[in-house]
C-alpha atoms as a PDB file:
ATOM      1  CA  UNK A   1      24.178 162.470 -55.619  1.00  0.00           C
ATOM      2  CA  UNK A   2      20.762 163.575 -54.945  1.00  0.00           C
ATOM      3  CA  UNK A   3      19.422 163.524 -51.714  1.00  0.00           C
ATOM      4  CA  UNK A   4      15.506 164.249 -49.983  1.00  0.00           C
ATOM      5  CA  UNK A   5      15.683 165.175 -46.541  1.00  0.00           C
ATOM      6  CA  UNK A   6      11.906 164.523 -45.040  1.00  0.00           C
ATOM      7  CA  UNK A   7      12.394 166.451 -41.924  1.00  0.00           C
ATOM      8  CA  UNK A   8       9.508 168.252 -40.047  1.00  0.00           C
ATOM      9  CA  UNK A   9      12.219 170.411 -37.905  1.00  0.00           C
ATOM     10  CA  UNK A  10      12.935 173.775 -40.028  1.00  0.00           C
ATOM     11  CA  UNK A  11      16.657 173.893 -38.924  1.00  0.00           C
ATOM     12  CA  UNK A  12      17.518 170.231 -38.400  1.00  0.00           C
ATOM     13  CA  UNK A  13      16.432 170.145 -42.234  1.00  0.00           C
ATOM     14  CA  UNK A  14      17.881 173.235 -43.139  1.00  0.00           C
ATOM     15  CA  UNK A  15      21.685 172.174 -41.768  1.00  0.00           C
ATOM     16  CA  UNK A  16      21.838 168.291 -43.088  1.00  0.00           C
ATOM     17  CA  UNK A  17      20.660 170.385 -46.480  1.00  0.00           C
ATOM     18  CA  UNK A  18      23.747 172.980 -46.003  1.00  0.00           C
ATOM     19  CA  UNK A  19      26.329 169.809 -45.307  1.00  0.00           C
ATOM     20  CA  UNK A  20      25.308 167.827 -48.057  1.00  0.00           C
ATOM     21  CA  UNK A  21      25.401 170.353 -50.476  1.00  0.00           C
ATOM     22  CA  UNK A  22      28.943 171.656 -49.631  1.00  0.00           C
ATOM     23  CA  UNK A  23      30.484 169.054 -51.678  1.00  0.00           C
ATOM     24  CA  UNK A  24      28.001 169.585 -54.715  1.00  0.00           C
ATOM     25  CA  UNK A  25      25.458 167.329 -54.077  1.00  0.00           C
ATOM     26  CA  UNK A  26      21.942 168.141 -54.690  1.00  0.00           C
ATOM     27  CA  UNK A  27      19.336 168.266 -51.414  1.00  0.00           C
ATOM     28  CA  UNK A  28      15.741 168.573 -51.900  1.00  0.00           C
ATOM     29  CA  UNK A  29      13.744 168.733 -48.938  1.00  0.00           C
ATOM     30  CA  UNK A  30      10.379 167.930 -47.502  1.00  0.00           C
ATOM     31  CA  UNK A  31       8.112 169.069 -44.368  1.00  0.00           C
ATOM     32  CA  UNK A  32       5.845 166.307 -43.820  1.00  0.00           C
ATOM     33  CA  UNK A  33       5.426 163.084 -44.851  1.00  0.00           C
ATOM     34  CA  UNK A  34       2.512 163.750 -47.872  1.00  0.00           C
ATOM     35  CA  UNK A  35       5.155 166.181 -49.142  1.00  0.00           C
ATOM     36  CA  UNK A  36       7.847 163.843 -48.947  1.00  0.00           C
ATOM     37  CA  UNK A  37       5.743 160.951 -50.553  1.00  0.00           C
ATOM     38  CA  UNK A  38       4.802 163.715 -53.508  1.00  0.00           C
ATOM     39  CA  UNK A  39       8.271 164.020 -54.094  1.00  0.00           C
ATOM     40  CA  UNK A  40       9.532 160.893 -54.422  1.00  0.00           C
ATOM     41  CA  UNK A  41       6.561 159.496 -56.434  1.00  0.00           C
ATOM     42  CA  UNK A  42       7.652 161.994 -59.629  1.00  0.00           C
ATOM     43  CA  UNK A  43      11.512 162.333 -58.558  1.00  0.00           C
ATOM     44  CA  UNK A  44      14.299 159.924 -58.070  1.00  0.00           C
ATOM     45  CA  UNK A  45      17.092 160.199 -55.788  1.00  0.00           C
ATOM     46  CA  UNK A  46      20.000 158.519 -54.377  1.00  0.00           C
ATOM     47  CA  UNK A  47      19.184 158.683 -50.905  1.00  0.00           C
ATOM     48  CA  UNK A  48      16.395 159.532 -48.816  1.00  0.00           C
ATOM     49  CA  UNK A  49      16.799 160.506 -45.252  1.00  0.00           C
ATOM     50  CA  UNK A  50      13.431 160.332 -43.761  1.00  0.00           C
ATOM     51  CA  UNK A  51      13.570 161.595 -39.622  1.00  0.00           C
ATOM     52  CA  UNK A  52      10.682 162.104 -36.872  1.00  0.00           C
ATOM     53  CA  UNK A  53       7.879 162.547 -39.730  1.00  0.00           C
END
């Protein structure tokens, strides 16, 4: 599956990203919400986990 995690908290971000990924899936992530809305305009995913943006 492919995920984008729009999370503005480096860390919080960084360790849904690490989780996800241990079981092959593929995590993009995003900062802020214009970088999140970038993303998802040219990409698809499977699942977007959008948190305090």
């Amino acid at each position: 599956m492919k995920y984008l995690i729009a999370e503005d908290e480096l860390e919080l971000q960084k360790s849904i990203a690490n989780y996800l990924s241990r079981d092959g899936n593929i995590c993009e992530t995003a900062s802020d919400y214009d970088k999140a809305l970038y993303k998802i305009d040219f990409y698809d995913y499977d699942v977007l986990f959008l948190i305090s943006i």
